[in-house]
C-alpha atoms as a PDB file:
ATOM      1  CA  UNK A   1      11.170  -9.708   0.337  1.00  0.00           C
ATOM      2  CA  UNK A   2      10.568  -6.090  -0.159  1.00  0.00           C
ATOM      3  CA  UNK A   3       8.262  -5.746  -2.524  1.00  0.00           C
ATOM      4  CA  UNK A   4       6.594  -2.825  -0.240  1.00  0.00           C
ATOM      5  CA  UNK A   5       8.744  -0.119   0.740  1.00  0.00           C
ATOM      6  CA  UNK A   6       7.878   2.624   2.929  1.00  0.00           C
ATOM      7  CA  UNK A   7       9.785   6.115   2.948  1.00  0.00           C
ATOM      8  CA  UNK A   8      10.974   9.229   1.130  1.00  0.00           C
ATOM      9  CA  UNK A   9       9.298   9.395  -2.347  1.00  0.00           C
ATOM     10  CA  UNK A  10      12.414  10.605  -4.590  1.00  0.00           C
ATOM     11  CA  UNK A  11      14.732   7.748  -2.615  1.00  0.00           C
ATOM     12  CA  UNK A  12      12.022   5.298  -3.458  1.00  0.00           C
ATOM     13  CA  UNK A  13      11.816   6.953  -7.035  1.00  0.00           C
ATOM     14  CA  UNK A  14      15.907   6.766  -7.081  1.00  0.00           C
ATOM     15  CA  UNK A  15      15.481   2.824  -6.031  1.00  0.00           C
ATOM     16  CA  UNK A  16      13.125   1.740  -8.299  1.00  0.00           C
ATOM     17  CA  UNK A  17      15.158   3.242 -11.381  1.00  0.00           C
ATOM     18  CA  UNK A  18      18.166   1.435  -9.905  1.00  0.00           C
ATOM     19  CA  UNK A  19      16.151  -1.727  -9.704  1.00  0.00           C
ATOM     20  CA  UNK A  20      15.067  -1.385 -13.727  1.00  0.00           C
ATOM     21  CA  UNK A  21      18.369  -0.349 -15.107  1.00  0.00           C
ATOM     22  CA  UNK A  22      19.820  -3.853 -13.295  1.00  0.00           C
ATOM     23  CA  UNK A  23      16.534  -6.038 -14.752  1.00  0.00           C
ATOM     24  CA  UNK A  24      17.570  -4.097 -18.369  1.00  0.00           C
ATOM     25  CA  UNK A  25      20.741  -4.942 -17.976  1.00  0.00           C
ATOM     26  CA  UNK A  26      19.752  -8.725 -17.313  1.00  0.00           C
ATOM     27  CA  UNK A  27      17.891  -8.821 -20.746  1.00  0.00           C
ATOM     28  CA  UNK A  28      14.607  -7.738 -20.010  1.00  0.00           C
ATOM     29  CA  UNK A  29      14.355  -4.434 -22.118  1.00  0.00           C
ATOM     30  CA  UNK A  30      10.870  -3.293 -21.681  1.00  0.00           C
ATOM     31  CA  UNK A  31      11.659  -3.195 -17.882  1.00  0.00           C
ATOM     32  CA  UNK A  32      10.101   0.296 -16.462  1.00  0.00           C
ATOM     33  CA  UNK A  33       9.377   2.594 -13.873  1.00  0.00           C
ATOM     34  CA  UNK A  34       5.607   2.834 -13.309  1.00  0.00           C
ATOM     35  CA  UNK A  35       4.030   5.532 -10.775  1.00  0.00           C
ATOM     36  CA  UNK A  36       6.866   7.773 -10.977  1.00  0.00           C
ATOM     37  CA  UNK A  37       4.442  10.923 -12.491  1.00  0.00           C
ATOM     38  CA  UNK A  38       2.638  11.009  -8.944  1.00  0.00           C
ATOM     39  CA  UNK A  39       0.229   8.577  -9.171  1.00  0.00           C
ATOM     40  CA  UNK A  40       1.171   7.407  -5.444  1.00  0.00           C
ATOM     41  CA  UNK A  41       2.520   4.020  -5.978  1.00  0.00           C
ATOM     42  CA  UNK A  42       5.509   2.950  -7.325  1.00  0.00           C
ATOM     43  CA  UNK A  43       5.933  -0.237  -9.651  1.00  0.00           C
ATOM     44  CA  UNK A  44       8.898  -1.995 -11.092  1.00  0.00           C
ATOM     45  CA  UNK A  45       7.447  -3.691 -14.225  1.00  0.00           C
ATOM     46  CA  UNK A  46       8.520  -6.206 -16.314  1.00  0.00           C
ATOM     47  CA  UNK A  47       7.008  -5.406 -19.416  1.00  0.00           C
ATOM     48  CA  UNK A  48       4.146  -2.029 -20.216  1.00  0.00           C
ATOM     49  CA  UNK A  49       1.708  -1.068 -18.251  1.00  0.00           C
ATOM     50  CA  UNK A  50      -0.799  -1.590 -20.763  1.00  0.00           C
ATOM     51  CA  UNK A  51      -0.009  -5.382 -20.713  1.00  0.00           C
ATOM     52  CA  UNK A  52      -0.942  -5.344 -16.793  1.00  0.00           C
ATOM     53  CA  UNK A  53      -3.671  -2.862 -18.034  1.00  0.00           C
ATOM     54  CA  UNK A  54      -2.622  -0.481 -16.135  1.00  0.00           C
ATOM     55  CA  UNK A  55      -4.036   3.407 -17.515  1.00  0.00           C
ATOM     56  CA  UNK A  56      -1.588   5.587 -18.627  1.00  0.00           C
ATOM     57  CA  UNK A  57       0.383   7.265 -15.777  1.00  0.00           C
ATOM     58  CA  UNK A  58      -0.437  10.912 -17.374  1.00  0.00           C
ATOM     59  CA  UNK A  59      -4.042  10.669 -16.671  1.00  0.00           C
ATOM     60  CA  UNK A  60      -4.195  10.009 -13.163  1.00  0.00           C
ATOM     61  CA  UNK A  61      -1.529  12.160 -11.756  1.00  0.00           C
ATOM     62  CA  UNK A  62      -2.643  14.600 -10.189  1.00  0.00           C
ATOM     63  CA  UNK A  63      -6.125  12.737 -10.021  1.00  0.00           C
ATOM     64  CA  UNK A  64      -5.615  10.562  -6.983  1.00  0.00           C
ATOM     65  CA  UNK A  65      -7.439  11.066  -4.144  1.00  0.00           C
ATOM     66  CA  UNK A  66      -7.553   8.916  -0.539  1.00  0.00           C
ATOM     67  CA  UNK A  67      -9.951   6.735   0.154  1.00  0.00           C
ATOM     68  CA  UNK A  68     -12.621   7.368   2.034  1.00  0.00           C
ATOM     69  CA  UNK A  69     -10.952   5.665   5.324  1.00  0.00           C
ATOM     70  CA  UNK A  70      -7.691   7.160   5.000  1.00  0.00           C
ATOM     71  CA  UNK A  71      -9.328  10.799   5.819  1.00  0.00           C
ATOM     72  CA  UNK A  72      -9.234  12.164   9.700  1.00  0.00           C
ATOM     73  CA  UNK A  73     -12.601  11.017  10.182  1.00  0.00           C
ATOM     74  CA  UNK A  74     -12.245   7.346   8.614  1.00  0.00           C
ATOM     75  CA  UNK A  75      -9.194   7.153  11.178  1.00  0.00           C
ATOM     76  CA  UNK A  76     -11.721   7.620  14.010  1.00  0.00           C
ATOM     77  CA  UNK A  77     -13.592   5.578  13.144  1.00  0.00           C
ATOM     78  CA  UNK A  78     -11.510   2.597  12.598  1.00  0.00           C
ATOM     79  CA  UNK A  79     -10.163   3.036  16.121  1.00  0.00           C
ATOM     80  CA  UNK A  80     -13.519   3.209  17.227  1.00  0.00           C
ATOM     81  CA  UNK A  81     -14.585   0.444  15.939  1.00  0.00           C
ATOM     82  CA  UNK A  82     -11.034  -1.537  17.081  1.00  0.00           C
ATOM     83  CA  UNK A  83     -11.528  -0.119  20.580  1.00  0.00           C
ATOM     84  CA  UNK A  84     -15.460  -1.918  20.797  1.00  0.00           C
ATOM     85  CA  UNK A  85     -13.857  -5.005  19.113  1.00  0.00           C
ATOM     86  CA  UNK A  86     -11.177  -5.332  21.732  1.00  0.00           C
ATOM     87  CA  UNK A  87     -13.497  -4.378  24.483  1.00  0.00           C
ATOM     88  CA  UNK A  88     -15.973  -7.201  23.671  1.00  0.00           C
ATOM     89  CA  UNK A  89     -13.146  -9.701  23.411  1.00  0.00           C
ATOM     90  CA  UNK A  90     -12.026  -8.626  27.074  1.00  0.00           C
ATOM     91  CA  UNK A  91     -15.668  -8.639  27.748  1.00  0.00           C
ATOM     92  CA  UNK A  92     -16.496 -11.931  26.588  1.00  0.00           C
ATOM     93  CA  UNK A  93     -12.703 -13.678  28.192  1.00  0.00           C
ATOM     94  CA  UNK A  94     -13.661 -11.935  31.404  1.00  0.00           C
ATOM     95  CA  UNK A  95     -16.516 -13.954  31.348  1.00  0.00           C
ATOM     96  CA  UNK A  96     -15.269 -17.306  30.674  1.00  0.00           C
ATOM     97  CA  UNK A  97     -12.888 -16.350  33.553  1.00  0.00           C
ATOM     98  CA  UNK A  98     -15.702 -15.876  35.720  1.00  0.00           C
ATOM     99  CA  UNK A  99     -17.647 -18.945  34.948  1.00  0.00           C
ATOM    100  CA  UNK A 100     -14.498 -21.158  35.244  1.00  0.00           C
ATOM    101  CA  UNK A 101     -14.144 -19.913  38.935  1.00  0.00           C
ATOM    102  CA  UNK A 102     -16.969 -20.797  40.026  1.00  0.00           C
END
């Protein structure tokens, strides 16, 4: 249970450093902060990133981009296509409706 947190980046920040310095203090030393340099996620790791081979935080902050589907336009689009999936299910249950009536 939460292992994906929503909300203010430097509380988040604030919480994961909390949530290292009590894994350090149960014995696991190489316990770390990972995302904290802006890469846009935050991970409490057990051990280096390299050993999850995860890159080095320094080269993609400031390099992250959204995905395609997270612009303005992708948005649309996903509600379009929601909207036409949810009409043809009220389509298609209308239907069933109908021919059980009869």
């Amino acid at each position: 249970m939460g292992a994906i947190t929503f909300g203010d980046r430097d509380e988040l920040i604030s919480k994961g450093e909390s949530r290292v310095n009590t894994l350090i203090d149960k014995g696991r030393d190489q316990a770390n902060l990972y995302g904290a340099e802006g890469t846009g996620v935050l991970l409490v790791l057990d051990y280096d990133p390299s050993d999850y081979e995860l890159p080095d935080e320094s080269s993609l902050a400031g390099n992250m981009s959204l995905p395609s589907f997270a612009s303005p336009a992708g948005g649309l689009t996903i509600m379009a296509a929601l909207g036409g999936l949810g009409l043809s299910c009220f389509r298609k249950l209308r239907t069933a409706r109908e021919d059980n009536v009869e």
